[in-house]
N, C-alpha and C. Protein backbone atom coordinates (compact mmCIF):
# COMPACT_ATOMS: atom_id res chain seq x y z
N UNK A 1 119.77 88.69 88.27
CA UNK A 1 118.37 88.41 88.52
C UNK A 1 118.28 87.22 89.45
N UNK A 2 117.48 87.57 90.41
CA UNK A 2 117.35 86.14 91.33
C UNK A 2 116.02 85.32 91.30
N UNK A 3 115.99 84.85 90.10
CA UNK A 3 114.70 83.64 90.13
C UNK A 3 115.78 82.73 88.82
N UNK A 4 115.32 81.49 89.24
CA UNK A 4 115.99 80.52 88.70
C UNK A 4 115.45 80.76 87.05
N UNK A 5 116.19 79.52 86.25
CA UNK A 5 115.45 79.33 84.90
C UNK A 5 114.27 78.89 84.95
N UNK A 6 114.26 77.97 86.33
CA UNK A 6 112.35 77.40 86.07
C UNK A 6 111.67 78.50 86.37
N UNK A 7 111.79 78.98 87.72
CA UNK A 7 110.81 79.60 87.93
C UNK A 7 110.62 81.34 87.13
N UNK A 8 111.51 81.19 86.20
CA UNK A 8 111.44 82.10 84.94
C UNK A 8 110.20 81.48 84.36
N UNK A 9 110.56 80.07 83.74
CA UNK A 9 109.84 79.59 82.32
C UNK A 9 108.35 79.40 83.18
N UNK A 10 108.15 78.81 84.44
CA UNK A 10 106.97 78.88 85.13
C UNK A 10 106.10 80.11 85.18
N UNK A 11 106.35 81.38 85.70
CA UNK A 11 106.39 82.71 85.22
C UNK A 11 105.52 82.82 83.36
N UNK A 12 106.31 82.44 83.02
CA UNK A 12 106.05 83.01 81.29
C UNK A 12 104.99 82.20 80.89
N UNK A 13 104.91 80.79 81.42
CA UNK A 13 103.98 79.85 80.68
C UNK A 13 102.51 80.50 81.21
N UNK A 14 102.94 80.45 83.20
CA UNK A 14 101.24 80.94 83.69
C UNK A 14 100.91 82.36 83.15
N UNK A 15 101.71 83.29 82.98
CA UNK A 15 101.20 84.38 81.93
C UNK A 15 100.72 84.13 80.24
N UNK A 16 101.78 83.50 79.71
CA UNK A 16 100.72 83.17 78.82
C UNK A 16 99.45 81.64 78.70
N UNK A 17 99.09 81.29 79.89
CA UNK A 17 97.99 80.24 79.55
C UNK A 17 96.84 81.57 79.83
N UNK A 18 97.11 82.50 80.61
CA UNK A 18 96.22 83.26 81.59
C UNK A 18 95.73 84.83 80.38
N UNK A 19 97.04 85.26 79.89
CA UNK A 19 96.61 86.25 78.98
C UNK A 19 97.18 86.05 77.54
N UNK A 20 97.19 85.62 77.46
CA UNK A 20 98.30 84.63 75.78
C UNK A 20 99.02 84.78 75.35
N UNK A 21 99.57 84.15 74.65
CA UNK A 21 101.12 84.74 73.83
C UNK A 21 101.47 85.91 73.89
N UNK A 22 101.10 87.03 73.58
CA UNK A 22 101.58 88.09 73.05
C UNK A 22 101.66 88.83 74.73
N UNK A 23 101.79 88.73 75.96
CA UNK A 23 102.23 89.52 76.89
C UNK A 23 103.03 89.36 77.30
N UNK A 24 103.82 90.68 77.91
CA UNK A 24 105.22 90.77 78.06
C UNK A 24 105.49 91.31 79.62
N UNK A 25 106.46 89.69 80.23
CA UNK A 25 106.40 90.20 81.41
C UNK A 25 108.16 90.79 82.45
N UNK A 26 107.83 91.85 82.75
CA UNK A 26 109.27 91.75 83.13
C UNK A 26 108.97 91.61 84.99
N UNK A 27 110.29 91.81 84.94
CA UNK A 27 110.52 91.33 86.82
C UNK A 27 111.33 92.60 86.96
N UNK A 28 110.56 92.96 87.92
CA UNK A 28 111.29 94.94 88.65
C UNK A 28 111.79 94.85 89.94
N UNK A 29 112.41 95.87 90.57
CA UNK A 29 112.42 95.49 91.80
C UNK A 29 113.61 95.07 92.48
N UNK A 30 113.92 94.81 93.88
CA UNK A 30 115.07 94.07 94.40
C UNK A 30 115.41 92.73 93.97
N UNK A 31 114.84 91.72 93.02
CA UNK A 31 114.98 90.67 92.47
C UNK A 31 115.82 90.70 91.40
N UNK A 32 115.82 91.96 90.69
CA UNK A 32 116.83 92.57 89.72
C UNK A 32 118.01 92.09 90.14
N UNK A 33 118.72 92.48 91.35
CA UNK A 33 119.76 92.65 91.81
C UNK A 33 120.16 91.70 92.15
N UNK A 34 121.38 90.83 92.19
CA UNK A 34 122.12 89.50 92.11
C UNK A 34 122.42 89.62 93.94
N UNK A 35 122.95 90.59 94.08
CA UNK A 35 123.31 90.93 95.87
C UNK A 35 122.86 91.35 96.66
N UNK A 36 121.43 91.52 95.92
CA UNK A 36 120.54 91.79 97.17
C UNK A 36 119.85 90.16 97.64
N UNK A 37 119.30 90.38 99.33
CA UNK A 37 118.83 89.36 99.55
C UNK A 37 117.10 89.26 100.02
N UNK A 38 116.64 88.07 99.96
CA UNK A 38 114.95 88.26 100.29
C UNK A 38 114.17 89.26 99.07
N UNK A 39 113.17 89.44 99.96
CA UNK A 39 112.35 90.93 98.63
C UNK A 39 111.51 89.87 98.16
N UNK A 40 110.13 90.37 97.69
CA UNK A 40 109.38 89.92 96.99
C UNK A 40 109.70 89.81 95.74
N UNK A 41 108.62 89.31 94.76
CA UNK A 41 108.67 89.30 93.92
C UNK A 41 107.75 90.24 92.73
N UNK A 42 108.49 91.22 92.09
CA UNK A 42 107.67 92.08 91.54
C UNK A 42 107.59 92.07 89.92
N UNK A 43 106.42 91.89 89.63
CA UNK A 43 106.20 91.24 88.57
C UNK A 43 105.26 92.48 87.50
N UNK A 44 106.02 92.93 86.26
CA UNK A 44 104.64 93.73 85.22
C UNK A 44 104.59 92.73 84.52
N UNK A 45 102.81 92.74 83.79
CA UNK A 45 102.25 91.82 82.83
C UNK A 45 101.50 93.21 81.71
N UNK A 46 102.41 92.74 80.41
CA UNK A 46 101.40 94.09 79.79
C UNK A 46 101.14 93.41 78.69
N UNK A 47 99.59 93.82 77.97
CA UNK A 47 99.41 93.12 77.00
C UNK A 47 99.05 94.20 75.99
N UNK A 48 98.65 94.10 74.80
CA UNK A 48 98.35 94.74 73.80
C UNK A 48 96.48 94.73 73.80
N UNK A 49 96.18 94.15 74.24
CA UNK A 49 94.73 93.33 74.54
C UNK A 49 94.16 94.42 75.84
N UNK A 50 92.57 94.31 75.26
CA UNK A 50 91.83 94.63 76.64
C UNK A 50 91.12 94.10 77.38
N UNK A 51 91.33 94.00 78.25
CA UNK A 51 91.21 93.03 79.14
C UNK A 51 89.30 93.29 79.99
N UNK A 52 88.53 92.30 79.50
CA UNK A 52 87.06 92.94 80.38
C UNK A 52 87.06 93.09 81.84
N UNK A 53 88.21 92.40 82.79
CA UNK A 53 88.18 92.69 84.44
C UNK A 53 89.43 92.68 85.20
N UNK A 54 90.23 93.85 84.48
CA UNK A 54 91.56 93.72 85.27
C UNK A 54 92.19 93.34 86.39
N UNK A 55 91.15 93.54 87.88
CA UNK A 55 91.25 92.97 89.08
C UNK A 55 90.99 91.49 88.88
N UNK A 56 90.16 91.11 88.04
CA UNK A 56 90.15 89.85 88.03
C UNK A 56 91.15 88.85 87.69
N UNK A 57 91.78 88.89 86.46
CA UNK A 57 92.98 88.81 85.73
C UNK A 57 94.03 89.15 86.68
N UNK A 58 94.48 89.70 87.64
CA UNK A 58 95.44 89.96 88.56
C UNK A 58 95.00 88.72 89.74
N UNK A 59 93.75 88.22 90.17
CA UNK A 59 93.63 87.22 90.99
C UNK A 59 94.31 86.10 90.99
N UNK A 60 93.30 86.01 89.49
CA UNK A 60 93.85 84.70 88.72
C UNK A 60 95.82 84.39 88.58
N UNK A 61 96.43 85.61 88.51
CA UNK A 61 97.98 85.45 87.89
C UNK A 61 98.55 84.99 89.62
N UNK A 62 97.41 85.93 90.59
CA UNK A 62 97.90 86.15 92.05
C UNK A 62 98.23 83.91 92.11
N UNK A 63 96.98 83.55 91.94
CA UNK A 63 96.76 82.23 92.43
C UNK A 63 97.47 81.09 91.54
N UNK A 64 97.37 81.22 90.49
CA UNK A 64 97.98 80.56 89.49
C UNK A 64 99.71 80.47 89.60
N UNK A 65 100.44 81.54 89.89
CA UNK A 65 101.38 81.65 90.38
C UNK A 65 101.84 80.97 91.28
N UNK A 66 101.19 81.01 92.76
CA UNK A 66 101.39 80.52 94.00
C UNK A 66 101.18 79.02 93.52
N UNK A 67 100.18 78.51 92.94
CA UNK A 67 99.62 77.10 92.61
C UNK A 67 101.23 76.93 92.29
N UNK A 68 101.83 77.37 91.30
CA UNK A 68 103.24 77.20 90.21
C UNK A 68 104.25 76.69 90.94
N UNK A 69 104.86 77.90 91.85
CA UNK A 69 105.68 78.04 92.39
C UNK A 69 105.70 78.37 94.18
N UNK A 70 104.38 78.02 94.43
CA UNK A 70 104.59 77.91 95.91
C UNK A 70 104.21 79.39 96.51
N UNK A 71 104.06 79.51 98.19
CA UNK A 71 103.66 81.00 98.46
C UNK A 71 105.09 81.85 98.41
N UNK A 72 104.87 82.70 98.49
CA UNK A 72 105.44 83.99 97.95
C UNK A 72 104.97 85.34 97.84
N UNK A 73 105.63 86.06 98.15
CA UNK A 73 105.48 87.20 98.36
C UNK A 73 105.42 88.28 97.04
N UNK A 74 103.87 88.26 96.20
CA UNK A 74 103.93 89.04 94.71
C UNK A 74 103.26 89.75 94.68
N UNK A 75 103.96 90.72 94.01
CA UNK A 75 103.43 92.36 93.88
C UNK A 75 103.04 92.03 92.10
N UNK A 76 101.95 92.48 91.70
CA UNK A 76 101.41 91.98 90.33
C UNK A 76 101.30 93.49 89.60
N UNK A 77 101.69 93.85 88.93
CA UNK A 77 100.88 94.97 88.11
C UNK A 77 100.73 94.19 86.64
N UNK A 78 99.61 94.90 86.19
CA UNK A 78 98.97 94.33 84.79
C UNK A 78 98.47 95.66 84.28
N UNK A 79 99.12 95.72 82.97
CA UNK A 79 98.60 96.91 82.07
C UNK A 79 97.98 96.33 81.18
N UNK A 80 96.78 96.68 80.67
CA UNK A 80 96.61 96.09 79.13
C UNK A 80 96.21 97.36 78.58
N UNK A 81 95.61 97.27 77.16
CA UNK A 81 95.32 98.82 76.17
C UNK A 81 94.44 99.78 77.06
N UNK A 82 93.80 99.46 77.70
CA UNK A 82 92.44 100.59 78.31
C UNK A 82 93.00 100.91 79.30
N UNK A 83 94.08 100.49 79.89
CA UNK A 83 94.77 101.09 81.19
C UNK A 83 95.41 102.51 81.20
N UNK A 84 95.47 103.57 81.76
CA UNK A 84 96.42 104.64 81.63
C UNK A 84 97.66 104.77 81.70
N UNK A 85 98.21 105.47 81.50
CA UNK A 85 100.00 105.45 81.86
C UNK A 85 100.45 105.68 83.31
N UNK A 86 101.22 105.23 83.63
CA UNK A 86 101.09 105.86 84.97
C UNK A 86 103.09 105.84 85.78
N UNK A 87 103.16 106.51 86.66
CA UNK A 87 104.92 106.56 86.71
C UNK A 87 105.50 105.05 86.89
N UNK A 88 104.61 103.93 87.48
CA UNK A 88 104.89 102.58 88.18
C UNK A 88 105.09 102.31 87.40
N UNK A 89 104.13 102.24 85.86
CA UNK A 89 104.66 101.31 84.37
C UNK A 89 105.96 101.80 84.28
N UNK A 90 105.77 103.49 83.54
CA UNK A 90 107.29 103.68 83.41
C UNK A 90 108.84 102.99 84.16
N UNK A 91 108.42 102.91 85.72
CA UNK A 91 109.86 103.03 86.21
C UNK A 91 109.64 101.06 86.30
N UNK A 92 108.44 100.46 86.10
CA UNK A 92 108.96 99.12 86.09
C UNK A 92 109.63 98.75 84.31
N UNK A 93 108.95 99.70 83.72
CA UNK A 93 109.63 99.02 82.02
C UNK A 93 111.13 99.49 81.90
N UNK A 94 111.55 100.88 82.73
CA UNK A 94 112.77 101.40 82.84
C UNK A 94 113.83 100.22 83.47
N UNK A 95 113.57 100.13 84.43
CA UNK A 95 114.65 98.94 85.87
C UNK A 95 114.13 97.81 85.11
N UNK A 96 113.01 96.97 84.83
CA UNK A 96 112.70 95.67 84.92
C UNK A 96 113.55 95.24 83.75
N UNK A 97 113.96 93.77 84.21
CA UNK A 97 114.38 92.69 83.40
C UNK A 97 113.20 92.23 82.86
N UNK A 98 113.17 92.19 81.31
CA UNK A 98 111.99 91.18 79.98
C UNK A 98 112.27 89.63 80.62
N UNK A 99 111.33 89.24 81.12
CA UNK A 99 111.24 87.44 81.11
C UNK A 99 111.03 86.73 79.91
């Protein structure tokens, strides 16, 4: 996995100040991979919770993030309960590393 320990624990804290304890975020993607180089950063946030403005809640993680750890290049998906299933969850909960 190529993000340090901070910018792991940075990651986990701004997800949970933003949707709380209980969401679970993994990291998908070319970041997975130790030998790959560059690539954004691709990030699922899923909660058990429903969320009243999902686009909104994705702003907020968009900016809060960058505030964290600087600009960067992030791809955000956020599931919470009212969301549908869809192949992107699957193949990010399949490949992604749990933060």
């Amino acid at each position: 996995m190529r993000l340090t320990p901070i910018q792991v624990d940075l990651i986990r804290e701004t997800a949970h100040n933003l949707l709380g304890r209980n969401v679970r975020v993994r990291l998908f993607g070319s970041r997975t991979c130790d030998t790959s180089r560059g690539g954004d950063i691709d990030l699922l946030f899923e909660t058990d919770s429903v969320l009243p403005n999902r686009a909104e809640a994705i702003c907020r993680l968009y900016g809060a993030l960058t505030m964290a750890l600087g600009e960067r290049k992030w791809d955000i998906l956020l599931k919470d309960a009212a969301t549908p299933d869809a192949k992107i969850f699957e193949i990010a909960n399949r490949t992604g590393v749990l933060l």
